[in-house]
PDB file of N, CA and C in Angstrom:
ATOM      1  N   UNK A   1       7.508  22.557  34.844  1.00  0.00           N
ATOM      2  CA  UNK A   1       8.361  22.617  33.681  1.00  0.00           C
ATOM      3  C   UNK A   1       8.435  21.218  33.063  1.00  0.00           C
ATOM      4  N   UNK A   2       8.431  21.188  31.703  1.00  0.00           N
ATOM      5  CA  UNK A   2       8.393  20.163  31.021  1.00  0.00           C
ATOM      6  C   UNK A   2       9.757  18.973  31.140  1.00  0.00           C
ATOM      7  N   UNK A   3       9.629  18.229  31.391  1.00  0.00           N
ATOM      8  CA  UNK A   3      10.911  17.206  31.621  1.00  0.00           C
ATOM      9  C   UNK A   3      11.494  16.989  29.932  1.00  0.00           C
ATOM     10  N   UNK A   4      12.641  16.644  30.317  1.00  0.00           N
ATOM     11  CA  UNK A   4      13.457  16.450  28.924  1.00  0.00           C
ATOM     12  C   UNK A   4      14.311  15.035  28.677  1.00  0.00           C
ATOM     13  N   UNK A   5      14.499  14.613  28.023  1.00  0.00           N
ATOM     14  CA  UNK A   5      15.093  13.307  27.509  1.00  0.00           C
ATOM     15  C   UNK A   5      15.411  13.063  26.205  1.00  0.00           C
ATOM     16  N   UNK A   6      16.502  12.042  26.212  1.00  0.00           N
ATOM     17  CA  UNK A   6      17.264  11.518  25.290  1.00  0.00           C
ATOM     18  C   UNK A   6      16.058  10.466  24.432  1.00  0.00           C
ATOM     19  N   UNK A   7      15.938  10.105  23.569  1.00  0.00           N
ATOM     20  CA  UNK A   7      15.588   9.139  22.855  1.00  0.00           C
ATOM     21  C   UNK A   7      16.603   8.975  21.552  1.00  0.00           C
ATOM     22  N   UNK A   8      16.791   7.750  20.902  1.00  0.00           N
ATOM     23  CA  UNK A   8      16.850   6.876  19.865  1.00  0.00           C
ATOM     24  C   UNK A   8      16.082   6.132  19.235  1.00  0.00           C
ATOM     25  N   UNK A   9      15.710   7.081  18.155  1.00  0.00           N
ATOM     26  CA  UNK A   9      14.974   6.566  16.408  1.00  0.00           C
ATOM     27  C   UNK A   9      15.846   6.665  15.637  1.00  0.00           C
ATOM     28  N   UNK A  10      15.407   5.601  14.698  1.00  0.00           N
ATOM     29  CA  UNK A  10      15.532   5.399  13.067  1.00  0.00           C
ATOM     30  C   UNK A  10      15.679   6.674  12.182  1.00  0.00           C
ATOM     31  N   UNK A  11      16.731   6.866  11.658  1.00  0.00           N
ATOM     32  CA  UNK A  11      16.404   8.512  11.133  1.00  0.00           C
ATOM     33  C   UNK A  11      15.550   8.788   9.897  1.00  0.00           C
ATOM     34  N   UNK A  12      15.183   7.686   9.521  1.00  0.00           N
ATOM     35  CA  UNK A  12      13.578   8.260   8.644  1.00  0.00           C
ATOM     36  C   UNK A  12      12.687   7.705   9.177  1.00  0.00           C
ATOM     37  N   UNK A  13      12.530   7.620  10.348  1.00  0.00           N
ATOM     38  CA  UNK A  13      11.136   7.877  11.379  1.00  0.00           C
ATOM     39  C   UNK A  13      10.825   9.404  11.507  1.00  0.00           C
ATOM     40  N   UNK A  14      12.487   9.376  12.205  1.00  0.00           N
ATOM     41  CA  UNK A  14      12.280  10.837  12.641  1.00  0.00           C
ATOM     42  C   UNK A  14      12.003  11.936  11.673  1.00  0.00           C
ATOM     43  N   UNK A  15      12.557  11.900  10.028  1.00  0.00           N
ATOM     44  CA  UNK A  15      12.354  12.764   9.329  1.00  0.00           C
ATOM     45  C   UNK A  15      11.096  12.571   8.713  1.00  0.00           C
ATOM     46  N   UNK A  16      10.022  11.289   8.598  1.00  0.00           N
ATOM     47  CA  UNK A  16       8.567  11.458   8.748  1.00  0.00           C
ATOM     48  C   UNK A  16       7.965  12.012   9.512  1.00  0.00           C
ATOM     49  N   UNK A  17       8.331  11.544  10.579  1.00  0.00           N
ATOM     50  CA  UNK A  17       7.789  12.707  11.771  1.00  0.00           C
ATOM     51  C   UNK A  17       7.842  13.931  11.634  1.00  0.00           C
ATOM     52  N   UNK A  18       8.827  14.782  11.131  1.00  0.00           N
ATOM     53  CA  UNK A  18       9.090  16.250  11.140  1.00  0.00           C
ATOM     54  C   UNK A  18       8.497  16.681   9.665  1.00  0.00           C
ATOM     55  N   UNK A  19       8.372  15.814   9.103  1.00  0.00           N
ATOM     56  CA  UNK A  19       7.126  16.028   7.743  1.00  0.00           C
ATOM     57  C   UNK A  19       6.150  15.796   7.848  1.00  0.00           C
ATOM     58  N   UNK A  20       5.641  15.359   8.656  1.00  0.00           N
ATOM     59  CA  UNK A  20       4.241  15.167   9.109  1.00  0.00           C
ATOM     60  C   UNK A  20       4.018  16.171  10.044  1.00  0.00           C
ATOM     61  N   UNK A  21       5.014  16.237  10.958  1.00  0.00           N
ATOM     62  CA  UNK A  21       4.264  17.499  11.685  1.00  0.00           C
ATOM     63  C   UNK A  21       4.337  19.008  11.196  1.00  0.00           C
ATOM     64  N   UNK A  22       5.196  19.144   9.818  1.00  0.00           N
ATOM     65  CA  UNK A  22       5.117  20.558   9.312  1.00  0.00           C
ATOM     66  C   UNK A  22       3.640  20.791   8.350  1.00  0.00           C
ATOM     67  N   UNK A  23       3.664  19.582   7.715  1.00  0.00           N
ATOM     68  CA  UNK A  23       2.253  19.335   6.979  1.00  0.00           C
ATOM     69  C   UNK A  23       1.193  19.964   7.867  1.00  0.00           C
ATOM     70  N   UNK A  24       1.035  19.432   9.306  1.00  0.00           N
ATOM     71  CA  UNK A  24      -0.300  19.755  10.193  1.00  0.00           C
ATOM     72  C   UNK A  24       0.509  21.040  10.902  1.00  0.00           C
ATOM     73  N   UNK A  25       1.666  21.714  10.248  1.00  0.00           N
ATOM     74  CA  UNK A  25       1.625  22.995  11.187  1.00  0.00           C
ATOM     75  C   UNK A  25       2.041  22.992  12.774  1.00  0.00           C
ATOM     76  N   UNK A  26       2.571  22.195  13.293  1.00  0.00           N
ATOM     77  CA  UNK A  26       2.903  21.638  14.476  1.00  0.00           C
ATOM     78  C   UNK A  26       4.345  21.424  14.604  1.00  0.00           C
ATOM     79  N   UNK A  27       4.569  21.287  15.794  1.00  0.00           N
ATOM     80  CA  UNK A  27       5.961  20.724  16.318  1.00  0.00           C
ATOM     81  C   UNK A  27       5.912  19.672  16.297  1.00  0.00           C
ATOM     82  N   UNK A  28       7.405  18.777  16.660  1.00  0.00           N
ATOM     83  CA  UNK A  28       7.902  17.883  16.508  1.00  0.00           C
ATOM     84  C   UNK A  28       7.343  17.263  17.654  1.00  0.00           C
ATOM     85  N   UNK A  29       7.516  18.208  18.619  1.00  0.00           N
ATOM     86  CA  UNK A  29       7.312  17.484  19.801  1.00  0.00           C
ATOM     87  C   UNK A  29       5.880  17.362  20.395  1.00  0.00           C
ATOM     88  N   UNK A  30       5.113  18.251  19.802  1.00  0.00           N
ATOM     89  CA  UNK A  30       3.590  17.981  20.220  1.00  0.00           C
ATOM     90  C   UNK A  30       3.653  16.429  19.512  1.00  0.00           C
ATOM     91  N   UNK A  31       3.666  16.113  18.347  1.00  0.00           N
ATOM     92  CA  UNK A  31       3.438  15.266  17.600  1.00  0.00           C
ATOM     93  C   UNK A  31       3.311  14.101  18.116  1.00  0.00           C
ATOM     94  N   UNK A  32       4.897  13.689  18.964  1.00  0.00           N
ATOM     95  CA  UNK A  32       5.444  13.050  19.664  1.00  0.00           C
ATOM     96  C   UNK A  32       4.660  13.096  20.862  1.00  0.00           C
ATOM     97  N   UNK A  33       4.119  14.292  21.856  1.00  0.00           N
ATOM     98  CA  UNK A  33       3.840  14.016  22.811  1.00  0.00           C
ATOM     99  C   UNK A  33       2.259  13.400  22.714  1.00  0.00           C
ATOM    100  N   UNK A  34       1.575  13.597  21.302  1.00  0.00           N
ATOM    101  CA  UNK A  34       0.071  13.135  21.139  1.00  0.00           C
ATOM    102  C   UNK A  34       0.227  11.607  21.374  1.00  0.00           C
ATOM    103  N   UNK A  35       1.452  11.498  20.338  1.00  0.00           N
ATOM    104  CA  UNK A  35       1.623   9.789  19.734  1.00  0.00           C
ATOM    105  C   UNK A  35       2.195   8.679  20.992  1.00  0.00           C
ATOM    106  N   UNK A  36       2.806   9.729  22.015  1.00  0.00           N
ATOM    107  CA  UNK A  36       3.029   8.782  23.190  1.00  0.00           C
ATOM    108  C   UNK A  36       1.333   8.494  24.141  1.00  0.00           C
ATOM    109  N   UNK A  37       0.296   9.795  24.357  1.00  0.00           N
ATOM    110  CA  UNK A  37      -0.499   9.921  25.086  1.00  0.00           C
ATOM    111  C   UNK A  37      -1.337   8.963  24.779  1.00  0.00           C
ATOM    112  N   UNK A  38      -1.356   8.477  23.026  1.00  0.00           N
ATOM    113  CA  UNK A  38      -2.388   7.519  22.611  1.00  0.00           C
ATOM    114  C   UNK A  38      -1.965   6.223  23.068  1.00  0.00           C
ATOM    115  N   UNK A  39      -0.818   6.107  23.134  1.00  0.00           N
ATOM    116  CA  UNK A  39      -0.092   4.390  23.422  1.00  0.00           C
ATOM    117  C   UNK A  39      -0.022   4.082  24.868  1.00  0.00           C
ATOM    118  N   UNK A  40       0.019   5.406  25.781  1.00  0.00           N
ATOM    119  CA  UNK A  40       0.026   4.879  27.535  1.00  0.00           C
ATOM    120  C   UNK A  40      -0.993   5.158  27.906  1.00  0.00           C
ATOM    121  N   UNK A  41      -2.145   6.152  27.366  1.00  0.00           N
ATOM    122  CA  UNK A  41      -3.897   5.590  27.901  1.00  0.00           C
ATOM    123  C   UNK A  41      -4.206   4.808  28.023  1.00  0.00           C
ATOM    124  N   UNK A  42      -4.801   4.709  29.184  1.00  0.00           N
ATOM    125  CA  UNK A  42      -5.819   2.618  29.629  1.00  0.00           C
ATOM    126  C   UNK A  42      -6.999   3.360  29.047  1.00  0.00           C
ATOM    127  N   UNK A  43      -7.164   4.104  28.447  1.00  0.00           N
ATOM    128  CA  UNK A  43      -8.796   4.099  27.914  1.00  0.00           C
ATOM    129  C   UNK A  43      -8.524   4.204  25.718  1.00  0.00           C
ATOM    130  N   UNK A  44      -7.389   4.182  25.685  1.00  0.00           N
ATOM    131  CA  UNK A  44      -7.030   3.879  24.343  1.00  0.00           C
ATOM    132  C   UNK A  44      -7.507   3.017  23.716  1.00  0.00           C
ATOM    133  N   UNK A  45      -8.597   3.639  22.515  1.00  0.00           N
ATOM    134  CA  UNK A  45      -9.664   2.653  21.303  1.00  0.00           C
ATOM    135  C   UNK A  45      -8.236   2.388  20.025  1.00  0.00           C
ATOM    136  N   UNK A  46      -8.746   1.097  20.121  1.00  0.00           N
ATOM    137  CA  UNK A  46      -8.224   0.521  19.298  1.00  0.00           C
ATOM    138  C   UNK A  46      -8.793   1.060  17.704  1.00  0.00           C
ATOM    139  N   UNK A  47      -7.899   1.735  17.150  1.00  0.00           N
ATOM    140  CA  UNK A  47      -8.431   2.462  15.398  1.00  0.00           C
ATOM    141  C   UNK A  47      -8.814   1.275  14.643  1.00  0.00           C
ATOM    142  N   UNK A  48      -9.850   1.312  13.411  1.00  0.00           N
ATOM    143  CA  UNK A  48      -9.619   0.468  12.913  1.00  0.00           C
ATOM    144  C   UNK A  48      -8.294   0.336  11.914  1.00  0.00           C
ATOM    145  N   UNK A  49      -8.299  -0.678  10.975  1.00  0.00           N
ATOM    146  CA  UNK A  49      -6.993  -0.470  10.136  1.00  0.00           C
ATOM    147  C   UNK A  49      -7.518   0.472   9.180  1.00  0.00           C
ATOM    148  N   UNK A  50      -6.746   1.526   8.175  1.00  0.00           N
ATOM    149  CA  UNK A  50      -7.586   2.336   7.320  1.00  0.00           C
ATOM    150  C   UNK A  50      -7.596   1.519   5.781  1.00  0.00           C
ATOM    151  N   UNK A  51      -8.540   1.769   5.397  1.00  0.00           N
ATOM    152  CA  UNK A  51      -9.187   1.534   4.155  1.00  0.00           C
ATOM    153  C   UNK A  51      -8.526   2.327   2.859  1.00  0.00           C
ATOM    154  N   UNK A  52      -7.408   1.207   2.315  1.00  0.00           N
ATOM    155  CA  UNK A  52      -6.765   2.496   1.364  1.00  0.00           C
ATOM    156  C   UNK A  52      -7.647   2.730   0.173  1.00  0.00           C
ATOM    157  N   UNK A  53      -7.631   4.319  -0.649  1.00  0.00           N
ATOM    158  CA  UNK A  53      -8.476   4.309  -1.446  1.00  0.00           C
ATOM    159  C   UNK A  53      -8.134   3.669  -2.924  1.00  0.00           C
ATOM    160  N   UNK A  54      -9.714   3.336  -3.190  1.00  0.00           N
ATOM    161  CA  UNK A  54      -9.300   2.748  -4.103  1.00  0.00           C
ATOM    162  C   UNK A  54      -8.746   3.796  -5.609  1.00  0.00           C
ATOM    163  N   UNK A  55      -8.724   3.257  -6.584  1.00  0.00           N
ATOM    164  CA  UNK A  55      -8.265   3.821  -7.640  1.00  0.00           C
ATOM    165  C   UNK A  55      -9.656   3.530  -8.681  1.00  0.00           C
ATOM    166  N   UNK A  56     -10.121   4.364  -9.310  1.00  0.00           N
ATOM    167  CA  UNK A  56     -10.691   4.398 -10.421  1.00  0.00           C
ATOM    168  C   UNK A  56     -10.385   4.061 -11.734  1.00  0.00           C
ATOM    169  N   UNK A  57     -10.486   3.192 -12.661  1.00  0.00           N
ATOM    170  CA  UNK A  57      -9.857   2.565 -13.390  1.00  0.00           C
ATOM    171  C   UNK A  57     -10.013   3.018 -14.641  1.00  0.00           C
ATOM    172  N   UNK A  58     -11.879   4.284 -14.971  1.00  0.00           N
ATOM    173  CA  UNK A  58     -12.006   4.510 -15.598  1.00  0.00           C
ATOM    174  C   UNK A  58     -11.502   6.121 -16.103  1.00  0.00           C
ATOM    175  N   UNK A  59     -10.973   6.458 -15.103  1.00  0.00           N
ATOM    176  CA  UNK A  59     -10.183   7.461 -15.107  1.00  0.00           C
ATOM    177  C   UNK A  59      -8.353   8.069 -14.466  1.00  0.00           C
ATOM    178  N   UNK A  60      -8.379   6.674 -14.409  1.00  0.00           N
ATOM    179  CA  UNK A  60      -6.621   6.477 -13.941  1.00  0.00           C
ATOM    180  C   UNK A  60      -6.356   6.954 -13.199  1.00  0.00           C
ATOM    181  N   UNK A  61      -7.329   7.379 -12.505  1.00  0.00           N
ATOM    182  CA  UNK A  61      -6.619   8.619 -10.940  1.00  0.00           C
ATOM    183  C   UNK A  61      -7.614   7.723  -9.493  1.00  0.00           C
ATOM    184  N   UNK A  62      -7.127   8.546  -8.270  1.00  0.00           N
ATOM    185  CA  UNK A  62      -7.816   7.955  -7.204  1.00  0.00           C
ATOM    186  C   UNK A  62      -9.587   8.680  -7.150  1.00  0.00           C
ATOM    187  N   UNK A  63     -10.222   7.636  -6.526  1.00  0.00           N
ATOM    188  CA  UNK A  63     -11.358   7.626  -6.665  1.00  0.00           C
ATOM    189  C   UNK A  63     -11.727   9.472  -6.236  1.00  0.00           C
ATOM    190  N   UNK A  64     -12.892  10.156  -6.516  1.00  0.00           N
ATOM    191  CA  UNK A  64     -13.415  11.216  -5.768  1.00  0.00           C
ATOM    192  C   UNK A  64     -13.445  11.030  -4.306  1.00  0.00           C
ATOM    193  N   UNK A  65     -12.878  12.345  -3.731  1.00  0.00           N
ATOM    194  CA  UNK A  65     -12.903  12.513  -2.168  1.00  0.00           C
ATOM    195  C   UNK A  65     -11.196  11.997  -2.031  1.00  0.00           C
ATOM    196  N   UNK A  66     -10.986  11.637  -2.992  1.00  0.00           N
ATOM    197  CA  UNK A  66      -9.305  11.366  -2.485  1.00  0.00           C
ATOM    198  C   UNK A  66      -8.152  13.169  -2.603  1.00  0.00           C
ATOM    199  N   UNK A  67      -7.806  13.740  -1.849  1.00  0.00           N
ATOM    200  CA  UNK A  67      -7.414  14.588  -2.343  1.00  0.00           C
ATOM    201  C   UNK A  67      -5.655  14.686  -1.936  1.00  0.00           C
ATOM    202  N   UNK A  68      -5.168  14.348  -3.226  1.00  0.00           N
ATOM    203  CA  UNK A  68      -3.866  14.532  -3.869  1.00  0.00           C
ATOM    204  C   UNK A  68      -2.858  15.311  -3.150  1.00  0.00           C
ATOM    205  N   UNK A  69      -3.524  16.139  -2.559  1.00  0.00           N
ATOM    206  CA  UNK A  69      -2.659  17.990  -2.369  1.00  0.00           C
ATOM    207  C   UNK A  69      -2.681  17.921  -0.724  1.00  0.00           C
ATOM    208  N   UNK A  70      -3.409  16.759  -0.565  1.00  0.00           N
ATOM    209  CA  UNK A  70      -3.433  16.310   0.884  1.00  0.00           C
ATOM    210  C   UNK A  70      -2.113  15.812   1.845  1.00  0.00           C
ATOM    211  N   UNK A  71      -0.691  16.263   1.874  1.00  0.00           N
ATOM    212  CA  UNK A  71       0.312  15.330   2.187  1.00  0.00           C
ATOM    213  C   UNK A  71       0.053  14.686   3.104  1.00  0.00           C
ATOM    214  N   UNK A  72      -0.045  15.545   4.709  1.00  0.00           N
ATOM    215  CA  UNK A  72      -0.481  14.794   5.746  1.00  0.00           C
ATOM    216  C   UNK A  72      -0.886  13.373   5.268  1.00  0.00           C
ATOM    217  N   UNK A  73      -2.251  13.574   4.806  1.00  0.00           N
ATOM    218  CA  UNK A  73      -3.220  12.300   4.743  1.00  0.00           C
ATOM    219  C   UNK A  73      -2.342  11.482   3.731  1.00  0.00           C
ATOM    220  N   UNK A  74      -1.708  11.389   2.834  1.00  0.00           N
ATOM    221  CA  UNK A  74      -1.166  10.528   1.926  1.00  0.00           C
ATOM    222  C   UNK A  74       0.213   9.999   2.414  1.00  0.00           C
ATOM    223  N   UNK A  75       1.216  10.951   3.233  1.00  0.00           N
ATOM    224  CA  UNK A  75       2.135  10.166   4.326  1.00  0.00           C
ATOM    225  C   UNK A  75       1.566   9.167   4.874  1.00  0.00           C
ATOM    226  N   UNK A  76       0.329   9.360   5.946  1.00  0.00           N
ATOM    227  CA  UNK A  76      -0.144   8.437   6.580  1.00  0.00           C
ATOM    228  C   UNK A  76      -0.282   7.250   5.892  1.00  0.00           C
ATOM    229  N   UNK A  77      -1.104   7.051   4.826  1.00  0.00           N
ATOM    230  CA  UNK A  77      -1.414   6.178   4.085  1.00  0.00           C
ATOM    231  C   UNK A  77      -0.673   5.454   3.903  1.00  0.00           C
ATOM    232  N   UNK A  78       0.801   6.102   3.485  1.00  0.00           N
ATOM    233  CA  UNK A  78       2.303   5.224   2.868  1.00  0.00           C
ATOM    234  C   UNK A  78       2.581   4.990   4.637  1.00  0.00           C
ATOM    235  N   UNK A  79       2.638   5.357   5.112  1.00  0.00           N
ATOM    236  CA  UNK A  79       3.399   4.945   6.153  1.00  0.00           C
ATOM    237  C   UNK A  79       2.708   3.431   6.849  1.00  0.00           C
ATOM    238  N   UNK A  80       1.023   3.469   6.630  1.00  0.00           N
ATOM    239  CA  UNK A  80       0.466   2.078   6.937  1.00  0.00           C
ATOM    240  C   UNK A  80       0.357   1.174   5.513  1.00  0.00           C
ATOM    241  N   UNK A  81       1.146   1.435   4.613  1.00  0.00           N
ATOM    242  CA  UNK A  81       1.456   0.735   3.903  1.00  0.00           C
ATOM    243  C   UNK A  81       2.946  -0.517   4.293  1.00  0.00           C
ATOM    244  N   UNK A  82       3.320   0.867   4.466  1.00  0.00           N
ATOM    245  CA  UNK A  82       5.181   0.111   5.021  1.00  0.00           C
ATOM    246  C   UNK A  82       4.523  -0.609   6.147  1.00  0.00           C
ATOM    247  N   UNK A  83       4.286  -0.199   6.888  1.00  0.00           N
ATOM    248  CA  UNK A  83       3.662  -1.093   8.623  1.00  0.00           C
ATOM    249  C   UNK A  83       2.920  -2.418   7.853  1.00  0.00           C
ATOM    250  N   UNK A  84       2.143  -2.564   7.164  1.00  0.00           N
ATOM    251  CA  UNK A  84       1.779  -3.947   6.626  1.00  0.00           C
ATOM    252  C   UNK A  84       2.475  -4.466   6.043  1.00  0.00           C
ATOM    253  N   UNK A  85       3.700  -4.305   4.967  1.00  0.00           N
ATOM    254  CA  UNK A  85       4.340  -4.751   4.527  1.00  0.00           C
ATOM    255  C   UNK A  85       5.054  -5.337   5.532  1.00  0.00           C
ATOM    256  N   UNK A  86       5.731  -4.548   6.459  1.00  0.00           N
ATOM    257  CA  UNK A  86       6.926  -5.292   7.225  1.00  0.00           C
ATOM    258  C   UNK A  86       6.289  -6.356   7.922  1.00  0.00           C
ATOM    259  N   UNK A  87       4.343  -6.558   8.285  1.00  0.00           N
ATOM    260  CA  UNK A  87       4.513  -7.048   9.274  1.00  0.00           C
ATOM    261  C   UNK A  87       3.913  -6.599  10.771  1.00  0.00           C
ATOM    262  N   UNK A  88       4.218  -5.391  10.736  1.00  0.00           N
ATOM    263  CA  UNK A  88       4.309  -4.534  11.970  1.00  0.00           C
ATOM    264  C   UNK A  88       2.350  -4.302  12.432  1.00  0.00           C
ATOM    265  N   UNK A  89       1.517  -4.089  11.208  1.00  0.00           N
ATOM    266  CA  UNK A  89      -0.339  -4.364  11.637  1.00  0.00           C
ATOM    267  C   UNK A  89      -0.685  -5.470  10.525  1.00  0.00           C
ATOM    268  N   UNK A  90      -1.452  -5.640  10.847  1.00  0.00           N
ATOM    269  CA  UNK A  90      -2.420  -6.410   9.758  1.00  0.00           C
ATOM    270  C   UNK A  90      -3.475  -5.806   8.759  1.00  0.00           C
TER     271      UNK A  90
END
């Protein structure tokens, strides 16, 4: 049986989290249990940083292959936006 515990987050961590995991159709807690499995593996690859897309200038929108309707993928994006801003990756 699955063990249970208390934690303390930020409450718009947590409500990214629960928008991110409705986006991919998932629970809260798979989400959580992926995002812990990647950080306590000794065989954990380091990602690179992602490559935000660029913008097309001649048509005011994001380049082709960027897709809009994508939330998942565009949370992510903002969310390693905030993480560079604060500081938190490079």
């Amino acid at each position: 049986m699955p063990g249970r515990t208390t934690v303390r987050l930020p409450t718009e961590l947590i409500a990214r989290a629960k928008r991110k995991a409705a986006a991919e159709g998932r629970t809260l807690t798979s989400l959580i249990e992926d995002g812990l499995r990647l950080v306590v593996a000794d065989t954990a690859k380091h990602r690179p940083d992602r490559v935000m897309p660029r913008i097309s200038k001649a048509r005011g929108g994001p380049i082709p292959g960027v897709d809009l309707g994508d939330l998942a993928s565009l949370q992510e994006m903002d969310d390693q936006d905030d993480r560079r801003r604060t500081g938190q990756i490079r």
